[in-house]
N, C-alpha and C. Protein backbone atom coordinates (compact mmCIF):
# COMPACT_ATOMS: atom_id res chain seq x y z
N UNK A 1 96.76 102.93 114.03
CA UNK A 1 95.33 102.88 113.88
C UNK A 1 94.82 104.29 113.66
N UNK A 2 93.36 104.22 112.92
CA UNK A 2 93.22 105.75 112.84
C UNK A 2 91.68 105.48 113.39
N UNK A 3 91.49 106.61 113.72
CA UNK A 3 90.01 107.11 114.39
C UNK A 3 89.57 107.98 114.13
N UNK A 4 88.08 107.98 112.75
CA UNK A 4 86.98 109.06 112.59
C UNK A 4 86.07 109.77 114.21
N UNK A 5 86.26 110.85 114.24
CA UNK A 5 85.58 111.28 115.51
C UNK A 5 84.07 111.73 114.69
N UNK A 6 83.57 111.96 113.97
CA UNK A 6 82.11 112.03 113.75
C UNK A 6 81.53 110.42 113.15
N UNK A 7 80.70 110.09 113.59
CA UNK A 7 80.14 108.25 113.20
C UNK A 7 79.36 108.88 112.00
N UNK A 8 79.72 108.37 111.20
CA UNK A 8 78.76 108.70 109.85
C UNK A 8 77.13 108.21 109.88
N UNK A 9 76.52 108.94 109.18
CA UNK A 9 74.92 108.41 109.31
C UNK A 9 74.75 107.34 109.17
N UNK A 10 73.73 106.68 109.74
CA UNK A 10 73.30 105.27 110.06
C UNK A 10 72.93 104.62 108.50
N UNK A 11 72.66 104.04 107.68
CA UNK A 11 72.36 103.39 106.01
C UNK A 11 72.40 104.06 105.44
N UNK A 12 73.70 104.75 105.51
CA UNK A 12 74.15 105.54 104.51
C UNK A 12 75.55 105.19 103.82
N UNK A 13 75.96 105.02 102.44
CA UNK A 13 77.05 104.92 102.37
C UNK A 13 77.91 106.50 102.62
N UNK A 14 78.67 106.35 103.06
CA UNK A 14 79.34 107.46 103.66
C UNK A 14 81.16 107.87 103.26
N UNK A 15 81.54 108.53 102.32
CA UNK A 15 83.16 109.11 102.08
C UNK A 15 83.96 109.07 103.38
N UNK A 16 84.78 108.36 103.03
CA UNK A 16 85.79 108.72 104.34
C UNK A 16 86.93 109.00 104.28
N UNK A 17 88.06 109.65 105.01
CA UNK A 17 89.23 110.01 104.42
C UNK A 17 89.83 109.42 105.25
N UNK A 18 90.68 108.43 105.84
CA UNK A 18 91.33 108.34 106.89
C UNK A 18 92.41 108.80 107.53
N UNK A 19 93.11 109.47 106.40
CA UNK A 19 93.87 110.60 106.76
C UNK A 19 93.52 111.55 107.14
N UNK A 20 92.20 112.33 107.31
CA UNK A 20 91.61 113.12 107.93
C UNK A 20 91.49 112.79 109.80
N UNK A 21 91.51 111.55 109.95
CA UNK A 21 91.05 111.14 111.51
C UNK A 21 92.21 111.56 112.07
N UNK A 22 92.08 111.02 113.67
CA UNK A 22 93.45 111.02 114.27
C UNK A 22 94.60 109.60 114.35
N UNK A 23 95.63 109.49 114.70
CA UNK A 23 96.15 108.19 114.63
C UNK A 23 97.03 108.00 115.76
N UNK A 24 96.80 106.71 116.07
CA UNK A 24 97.90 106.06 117.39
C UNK A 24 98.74 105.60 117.21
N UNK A 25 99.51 104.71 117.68
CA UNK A 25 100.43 103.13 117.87
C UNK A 25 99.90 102.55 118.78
N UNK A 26 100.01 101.18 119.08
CA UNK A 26 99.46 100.37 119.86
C UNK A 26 100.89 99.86 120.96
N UNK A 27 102.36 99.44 119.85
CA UNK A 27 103.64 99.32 120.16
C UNK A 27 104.86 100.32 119.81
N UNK A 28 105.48 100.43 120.60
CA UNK A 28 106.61 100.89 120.90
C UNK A 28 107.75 100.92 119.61
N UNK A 29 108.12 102.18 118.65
CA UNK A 29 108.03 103.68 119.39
C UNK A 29 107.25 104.29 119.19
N UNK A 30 105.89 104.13 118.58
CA UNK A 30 104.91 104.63 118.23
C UNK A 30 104.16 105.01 119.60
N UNK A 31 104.17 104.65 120.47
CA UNK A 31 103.09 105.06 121.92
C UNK A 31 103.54 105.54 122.31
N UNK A 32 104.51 105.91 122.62
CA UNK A 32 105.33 107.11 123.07
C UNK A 32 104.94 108.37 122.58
N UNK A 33 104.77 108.73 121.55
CA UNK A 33 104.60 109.83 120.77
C UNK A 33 103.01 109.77 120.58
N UNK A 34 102.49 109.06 119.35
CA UNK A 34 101.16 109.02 119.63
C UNK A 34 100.16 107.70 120.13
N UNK A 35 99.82 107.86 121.71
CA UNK A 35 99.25 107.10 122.05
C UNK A 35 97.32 106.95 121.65
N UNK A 36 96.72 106.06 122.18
CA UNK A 36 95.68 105.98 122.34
C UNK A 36 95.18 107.19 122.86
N UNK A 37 95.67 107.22 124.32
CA UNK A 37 94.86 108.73 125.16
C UNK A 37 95.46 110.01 124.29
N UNK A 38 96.06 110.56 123.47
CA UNK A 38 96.26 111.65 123.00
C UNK A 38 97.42 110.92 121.47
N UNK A 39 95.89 110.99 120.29
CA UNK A 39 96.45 110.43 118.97
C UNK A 39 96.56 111.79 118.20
N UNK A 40 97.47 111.03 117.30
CA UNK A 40 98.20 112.51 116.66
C UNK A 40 97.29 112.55 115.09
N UNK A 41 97.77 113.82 114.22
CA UNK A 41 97.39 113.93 113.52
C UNK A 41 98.20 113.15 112.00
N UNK A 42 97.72 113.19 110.72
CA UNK A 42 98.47 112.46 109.56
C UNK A 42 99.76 113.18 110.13
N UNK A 43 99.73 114.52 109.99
CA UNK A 43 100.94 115.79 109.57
C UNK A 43 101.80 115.18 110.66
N UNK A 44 100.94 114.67 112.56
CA UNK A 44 101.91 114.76 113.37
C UNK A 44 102.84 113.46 113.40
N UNK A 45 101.73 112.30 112.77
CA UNK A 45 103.34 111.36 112.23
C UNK A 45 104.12 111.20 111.30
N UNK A 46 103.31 111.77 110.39
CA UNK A 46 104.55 111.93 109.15
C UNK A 46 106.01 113.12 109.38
N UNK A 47 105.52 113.76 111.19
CA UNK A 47 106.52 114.52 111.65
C UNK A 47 107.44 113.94 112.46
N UNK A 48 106.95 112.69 113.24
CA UNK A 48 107.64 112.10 113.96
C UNK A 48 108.26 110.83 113.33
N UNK A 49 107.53 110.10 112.44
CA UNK A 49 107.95 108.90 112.03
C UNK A 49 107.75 109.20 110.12
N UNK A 50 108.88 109.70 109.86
CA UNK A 50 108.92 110.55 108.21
C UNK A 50 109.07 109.34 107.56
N UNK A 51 109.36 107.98 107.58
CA UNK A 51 109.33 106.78 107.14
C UNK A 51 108.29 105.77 107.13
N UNK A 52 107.16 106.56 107.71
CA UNK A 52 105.67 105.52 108.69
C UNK A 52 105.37 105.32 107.06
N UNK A 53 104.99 103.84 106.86
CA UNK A 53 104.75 102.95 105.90
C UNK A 53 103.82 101.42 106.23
N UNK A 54 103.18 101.29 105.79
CA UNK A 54 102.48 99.51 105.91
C UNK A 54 103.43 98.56 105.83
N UNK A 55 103.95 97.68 106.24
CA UNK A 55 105.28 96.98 106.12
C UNK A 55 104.96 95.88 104.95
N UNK A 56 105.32 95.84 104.09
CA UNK A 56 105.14 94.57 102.88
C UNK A 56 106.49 93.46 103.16
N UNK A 57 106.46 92.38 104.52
CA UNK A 57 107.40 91.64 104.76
C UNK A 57 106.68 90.58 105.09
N UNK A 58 106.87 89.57 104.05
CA UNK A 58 106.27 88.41 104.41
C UNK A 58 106.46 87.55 105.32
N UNK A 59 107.76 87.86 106.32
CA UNK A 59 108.71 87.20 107.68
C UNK A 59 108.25 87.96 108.54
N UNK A 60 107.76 89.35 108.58
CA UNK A 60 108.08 90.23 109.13
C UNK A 60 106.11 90.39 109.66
N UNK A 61 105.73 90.10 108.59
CA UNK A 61 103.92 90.70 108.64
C UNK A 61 104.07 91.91 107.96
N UNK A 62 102.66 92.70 108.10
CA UNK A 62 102.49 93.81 108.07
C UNK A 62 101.06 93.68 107.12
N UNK A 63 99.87 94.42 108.00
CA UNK A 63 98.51 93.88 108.03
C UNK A 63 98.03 95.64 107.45
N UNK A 64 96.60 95.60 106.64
CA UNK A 64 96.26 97.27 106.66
C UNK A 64 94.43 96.36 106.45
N UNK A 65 94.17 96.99 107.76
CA UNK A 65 92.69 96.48 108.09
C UNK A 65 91.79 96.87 108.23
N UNK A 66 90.36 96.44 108.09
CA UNK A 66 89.14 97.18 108.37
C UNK A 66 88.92 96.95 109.59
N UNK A 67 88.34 97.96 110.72
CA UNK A 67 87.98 97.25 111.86
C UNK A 67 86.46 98.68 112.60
N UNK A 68 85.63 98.03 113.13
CA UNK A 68 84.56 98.69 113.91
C UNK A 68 85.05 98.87 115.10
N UNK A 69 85.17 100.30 115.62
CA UNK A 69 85.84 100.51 117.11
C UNK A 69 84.30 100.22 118.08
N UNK A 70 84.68 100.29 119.55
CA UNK A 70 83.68 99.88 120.13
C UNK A 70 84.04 100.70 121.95
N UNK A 71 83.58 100.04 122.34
CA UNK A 71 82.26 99.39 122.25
C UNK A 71 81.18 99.85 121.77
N UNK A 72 80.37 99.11 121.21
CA UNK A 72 79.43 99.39 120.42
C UNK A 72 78.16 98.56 121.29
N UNK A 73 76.82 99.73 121.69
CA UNK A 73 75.86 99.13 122.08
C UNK A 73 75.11 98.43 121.44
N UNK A 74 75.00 97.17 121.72
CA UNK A 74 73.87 96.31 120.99
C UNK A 74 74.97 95.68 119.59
N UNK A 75 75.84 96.15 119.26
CA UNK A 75 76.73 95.56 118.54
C UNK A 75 77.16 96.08 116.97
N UNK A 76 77.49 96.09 116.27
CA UNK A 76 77.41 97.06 114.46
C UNK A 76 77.66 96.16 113.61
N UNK A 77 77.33 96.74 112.49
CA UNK A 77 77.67 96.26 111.51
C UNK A 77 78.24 97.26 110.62
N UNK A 78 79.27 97.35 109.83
CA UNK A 78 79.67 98.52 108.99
C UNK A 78 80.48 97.27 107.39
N UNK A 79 80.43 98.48 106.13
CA UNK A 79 80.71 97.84 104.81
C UNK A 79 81.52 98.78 104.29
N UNK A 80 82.71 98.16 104.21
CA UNK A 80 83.40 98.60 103.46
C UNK A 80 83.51 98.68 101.79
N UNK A 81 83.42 99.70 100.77
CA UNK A 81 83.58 99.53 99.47
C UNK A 81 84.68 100.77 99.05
N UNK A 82 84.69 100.47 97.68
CA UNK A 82 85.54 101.76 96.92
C UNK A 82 86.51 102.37 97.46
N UNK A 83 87.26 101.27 98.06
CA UNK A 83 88.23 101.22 99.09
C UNK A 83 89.81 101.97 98.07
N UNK A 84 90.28 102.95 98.15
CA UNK A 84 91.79 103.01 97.77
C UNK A 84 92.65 104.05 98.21
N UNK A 85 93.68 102.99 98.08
CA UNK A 85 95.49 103.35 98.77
C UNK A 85 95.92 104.24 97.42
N UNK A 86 97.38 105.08 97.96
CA UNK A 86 97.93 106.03 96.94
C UNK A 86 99.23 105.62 97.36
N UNK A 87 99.98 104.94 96.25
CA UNK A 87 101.21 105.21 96.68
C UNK A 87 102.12 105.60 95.70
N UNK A 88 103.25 106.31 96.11
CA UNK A 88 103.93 106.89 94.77
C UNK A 88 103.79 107.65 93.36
N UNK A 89 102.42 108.00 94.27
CA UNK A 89 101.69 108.92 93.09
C UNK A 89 100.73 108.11 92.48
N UNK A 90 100.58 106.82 92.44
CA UNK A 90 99.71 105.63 91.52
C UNK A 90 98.36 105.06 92.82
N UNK A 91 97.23 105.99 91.97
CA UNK A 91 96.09 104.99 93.31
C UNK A 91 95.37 103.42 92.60
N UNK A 92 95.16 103.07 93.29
CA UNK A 92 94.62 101.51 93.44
C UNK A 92 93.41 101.75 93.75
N UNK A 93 92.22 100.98 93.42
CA UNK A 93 90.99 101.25 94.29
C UNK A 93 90.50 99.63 93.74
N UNK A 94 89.94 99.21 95.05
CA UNK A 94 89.37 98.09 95.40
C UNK A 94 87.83 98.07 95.19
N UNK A 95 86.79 97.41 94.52
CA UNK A 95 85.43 97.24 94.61
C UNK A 95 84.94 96.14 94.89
N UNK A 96 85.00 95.68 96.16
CA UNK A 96 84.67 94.92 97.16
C UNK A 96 83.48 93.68 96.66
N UNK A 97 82.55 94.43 96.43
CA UNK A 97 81.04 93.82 95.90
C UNK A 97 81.23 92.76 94.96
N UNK A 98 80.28 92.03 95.06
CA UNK A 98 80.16 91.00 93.30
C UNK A 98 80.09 92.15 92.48
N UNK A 99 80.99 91.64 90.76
CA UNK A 99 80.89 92.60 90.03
C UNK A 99 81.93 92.77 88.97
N UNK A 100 81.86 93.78 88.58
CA UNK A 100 82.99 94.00 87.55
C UNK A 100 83.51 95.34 87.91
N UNK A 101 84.80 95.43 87.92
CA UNK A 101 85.47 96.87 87.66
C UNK A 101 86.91 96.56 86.63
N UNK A 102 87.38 97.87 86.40
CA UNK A 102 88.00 98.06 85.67
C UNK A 102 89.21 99.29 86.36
N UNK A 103 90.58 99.33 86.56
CA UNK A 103 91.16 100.56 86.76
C UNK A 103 92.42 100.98 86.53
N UNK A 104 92.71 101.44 86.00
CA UNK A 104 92.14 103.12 86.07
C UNK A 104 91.34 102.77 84.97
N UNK A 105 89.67 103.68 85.45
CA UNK A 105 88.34 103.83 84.60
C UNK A 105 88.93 104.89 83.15
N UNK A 106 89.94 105.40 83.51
CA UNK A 106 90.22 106.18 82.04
C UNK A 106 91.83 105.78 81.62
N UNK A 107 91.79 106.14 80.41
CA UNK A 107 93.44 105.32 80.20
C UNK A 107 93.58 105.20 78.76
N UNK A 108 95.18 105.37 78.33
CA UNK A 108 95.59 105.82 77.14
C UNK A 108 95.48 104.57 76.49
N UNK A 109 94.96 104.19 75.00
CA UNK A 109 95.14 103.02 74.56
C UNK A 109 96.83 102.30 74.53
N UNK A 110 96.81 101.38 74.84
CA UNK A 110 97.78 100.63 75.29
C UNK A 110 98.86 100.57 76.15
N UNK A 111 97.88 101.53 77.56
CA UNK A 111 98.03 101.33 78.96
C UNK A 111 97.65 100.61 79.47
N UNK A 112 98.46 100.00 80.88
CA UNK A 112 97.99 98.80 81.06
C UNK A 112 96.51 99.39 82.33
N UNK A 113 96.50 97.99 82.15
CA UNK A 113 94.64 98.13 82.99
C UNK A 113 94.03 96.93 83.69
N UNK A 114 94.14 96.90 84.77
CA UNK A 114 93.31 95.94 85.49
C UNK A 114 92.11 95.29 85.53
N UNK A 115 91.36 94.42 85.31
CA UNK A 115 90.16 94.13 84.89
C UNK A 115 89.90 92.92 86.14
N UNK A 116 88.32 93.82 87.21
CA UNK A 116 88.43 92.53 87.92
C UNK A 116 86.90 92.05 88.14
N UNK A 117 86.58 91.00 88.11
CA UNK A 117 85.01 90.55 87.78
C UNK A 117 84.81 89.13 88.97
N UNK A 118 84.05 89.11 89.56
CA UNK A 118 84.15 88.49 90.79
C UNK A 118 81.99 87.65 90.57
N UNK A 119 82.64 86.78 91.18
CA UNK A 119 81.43 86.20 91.48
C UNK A 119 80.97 84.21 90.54
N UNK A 120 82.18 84.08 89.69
CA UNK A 120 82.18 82.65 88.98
C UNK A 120 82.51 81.59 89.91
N UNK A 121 82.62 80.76 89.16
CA UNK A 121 82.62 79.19 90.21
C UNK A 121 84.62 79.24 89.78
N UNK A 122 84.83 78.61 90.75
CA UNK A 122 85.95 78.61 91.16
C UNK A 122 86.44 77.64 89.91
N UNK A 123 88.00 77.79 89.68
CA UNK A 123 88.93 77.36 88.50
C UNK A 123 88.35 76.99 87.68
N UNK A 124 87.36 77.89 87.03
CA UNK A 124 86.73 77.74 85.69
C UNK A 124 87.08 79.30 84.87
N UNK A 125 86.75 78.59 83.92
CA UNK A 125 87.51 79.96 82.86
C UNK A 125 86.29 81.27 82.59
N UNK A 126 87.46 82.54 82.73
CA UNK A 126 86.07 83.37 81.94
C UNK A 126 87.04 84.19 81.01
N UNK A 127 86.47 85.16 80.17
CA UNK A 127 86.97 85.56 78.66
C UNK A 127 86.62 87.29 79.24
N UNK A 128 87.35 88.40 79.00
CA UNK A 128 87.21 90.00 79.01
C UNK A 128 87.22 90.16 77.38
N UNK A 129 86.52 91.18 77.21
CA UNK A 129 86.11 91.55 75.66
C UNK A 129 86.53 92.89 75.69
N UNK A 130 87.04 93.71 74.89
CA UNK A 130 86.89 94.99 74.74
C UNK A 130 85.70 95.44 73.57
N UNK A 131 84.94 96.80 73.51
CA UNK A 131 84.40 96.63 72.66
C UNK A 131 85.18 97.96 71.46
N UNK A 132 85.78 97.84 70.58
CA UNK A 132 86.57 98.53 69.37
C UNK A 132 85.52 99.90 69.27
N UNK A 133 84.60 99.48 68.68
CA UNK A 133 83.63 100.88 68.82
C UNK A 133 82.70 101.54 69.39
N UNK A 134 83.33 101.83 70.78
CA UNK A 134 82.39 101.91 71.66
C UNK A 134 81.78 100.89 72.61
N UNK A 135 80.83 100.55 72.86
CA UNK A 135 79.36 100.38 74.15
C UNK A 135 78.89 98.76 73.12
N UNK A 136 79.49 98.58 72.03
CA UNK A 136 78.78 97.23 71.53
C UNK A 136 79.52 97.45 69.94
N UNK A 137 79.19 95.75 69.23
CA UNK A 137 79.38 95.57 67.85
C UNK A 137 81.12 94.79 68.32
N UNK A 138 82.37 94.95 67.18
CA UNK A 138 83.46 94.32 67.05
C UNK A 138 83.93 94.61 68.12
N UNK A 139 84.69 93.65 68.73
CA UNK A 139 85.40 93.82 69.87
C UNK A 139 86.48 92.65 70.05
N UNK A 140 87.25 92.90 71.03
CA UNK A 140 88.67 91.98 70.91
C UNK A 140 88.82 91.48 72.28
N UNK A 141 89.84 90.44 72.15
CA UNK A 141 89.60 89.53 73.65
C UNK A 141 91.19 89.50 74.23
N UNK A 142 90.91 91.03 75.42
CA UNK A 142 92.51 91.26 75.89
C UNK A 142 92.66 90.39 76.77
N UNK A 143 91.90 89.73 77.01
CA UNK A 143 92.07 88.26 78.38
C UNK A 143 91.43 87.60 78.87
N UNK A 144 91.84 85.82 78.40
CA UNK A 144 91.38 85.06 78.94
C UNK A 144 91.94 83.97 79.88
N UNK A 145 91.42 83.51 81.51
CA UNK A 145 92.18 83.14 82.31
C UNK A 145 91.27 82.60 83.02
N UNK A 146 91.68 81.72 84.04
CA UNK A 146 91.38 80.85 84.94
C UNK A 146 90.75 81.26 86.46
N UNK A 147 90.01 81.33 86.40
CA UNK A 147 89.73 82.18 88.11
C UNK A 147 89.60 81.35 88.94
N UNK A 148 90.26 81.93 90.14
CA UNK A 148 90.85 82.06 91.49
C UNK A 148 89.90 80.98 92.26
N UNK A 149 90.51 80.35 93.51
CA UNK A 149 89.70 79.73 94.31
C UNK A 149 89.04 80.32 94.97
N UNK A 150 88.53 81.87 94.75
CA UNK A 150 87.88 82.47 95.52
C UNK A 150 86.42 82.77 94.08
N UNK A 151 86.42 82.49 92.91
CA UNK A 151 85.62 82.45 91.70
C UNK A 151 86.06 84.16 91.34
N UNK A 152 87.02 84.68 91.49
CA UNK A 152 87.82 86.11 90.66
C UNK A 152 88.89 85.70 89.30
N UNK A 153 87.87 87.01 88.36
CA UNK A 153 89.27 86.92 87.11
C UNK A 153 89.92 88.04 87.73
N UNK A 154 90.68 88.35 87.44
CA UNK A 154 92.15 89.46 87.61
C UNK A 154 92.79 89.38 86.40
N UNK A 155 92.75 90.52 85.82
CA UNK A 155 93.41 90.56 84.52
C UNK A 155 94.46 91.75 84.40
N UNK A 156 95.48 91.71 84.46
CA UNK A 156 96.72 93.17 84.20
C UNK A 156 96.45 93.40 82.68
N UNK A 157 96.27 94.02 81.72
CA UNK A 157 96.44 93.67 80.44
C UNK A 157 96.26 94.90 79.75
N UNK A 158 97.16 95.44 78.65
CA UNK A 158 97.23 96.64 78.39
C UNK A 158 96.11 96.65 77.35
N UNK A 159 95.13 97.88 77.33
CA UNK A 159 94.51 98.10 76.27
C UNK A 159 94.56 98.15 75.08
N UNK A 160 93.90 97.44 74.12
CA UNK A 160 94.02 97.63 72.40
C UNK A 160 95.16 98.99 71.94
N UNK A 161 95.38 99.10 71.23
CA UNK A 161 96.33 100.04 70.60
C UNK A 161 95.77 100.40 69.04
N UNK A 162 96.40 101.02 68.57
CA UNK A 162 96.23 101.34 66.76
C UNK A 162 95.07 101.31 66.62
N UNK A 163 94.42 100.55 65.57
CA UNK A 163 93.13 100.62 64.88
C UNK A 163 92.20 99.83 66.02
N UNK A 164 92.64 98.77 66.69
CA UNK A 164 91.90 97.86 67.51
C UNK A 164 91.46 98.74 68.68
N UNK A 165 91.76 99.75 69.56
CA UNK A 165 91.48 100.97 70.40
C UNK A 165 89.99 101.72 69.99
N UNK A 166 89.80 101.69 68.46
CA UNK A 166 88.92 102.81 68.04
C UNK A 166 88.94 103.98 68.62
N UNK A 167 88.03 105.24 68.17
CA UNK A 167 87.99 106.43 68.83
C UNK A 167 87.84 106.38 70.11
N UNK A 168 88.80 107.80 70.61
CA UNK A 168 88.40 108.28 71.78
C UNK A 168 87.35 107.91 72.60
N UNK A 169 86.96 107.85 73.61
CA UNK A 169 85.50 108.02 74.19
C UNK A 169 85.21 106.46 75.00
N UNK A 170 84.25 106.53 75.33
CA UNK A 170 83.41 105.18 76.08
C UNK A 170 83.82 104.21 75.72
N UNK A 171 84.49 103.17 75.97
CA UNK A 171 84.32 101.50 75.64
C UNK A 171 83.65 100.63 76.76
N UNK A 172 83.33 99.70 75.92
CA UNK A 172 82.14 98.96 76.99
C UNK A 172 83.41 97.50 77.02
N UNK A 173 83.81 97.36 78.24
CA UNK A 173 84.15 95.89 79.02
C UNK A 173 83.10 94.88 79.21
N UNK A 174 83.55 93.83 78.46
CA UNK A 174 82.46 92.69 78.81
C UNK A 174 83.65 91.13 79.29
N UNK A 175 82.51 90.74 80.48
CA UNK A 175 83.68 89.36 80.87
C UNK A 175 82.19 88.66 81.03
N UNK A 176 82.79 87.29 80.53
CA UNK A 176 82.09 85.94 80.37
C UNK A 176 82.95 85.26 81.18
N UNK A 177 81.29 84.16 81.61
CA UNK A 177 82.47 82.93 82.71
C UNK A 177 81.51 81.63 82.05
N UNK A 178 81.63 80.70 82.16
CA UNK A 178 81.35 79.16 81.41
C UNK A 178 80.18 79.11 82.02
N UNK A 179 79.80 79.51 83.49
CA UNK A 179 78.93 79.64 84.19
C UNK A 179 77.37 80.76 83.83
N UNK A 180 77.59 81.48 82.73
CA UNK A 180 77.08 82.01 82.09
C UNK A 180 76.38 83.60 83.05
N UNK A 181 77.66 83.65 83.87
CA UNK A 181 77.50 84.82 84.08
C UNK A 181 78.21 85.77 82.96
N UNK A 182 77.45 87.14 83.18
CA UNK A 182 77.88 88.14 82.14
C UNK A 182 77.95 89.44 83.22
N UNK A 183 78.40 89.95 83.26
CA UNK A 183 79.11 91.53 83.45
C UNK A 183 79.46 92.25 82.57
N UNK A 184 79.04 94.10 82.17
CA UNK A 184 79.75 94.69 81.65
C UNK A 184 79.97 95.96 82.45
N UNK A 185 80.93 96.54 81.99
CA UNK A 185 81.65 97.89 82.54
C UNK A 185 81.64 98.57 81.23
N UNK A 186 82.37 99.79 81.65
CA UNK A 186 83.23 100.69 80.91
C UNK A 186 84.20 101.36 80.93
N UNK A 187 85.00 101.87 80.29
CA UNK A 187 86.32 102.29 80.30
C UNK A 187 86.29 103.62 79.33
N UNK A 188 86.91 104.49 79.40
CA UNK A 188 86.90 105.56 78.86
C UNK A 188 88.50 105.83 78.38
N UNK A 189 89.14 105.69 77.06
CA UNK A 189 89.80 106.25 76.58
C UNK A 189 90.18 107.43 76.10
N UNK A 190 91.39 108.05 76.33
CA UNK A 190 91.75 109.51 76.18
C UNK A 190 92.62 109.18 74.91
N UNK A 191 92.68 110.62 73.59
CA UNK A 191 94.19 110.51 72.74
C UNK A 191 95.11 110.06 73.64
């Protein structure tokens, strides 16, 4: 677990690093070394436990959670957004909200690219558009798919290439759902 020691301002969205806080174990061999009453720093477990990892074992568990420490008078509320992990050099970032994102926001034409748009009626279809020149006009359809019982598209899908990419610069993401919601983003292509 990790623990910010300054409480960020009250309705504010607020940066956080969590590697900046301090960190415990709750179980054994982790409390031994860094307990609750005296938590260590990132540096001091990546000194003691040079393998400390989130466990990805579906027999096994292994949970990475939001949680409000407490006690808390009168009770809290806190929101998590723009949430992201780094691993292996490759970050991830999560946008929590109804909405559209796109990531990585910059990216070589015909790199792949995540496209995620949240908020349709469940197992109904929606369509991602790229737009070829820019922010509007011809554009191409890198994915169309079925969304989730939660009403999410999720799209992996590598960007246009060759002539279909157009120039450098801004492209505008557009996703349609049957439901006649519309979302757009953007994406920024590099040579």
């Amino acid at each position: 677990m990790t623990y910010i020691a300054t409480p960020p301002a009250l309705d504010t969205w607020t940066a956080v690093n969590a590697l900046a806080g301090t960190w415990w174990a709750t179980g054994t061999p982790g409390n031994s070394v860094c307990s609750q009453g005296t938590p260590c720093t990132w540096a001091q477990v990546l000194l003691n436990f040079p393998n400390a990892a989130i466990r990805n074992d579906s027999s096994a568990g292994g949970n990475l959670l939001f949680r409000l420490g407490g006690p808390v008078t009168g009770g809290g509320q806190v929101n998590v957004d723009d949430f992201a992990i780094t691993a292996s050099a490759v970050t991830t970032a999560w946008d929590f909200e109804t909405g559209v994102a796109v990531n990585p926001s910059v990216a070589q034409p015909g790199s792949m690219v995540t496209i995620r748009a949240y908020g349709f009626r469940p197992q109904s279809t929606a369509k991602s558009f790229y737009y070829i020149a820019g922010t509007s006009g011809k554009r191409v359809l890198p994915c169309s798919a079925t969304t989730t019982a939660a009403g999410a598209i999720i799209c992996s899908v590598p960007l246009p290439s060759g002539s279909l990419a157009g120039p450098s610069g801004t492209h505008g993401i557009l996703i349609l759902g049957k439901d006649r919601i519309r979302y757009t983003t953007q994406i920024f292509t590099t040579p």
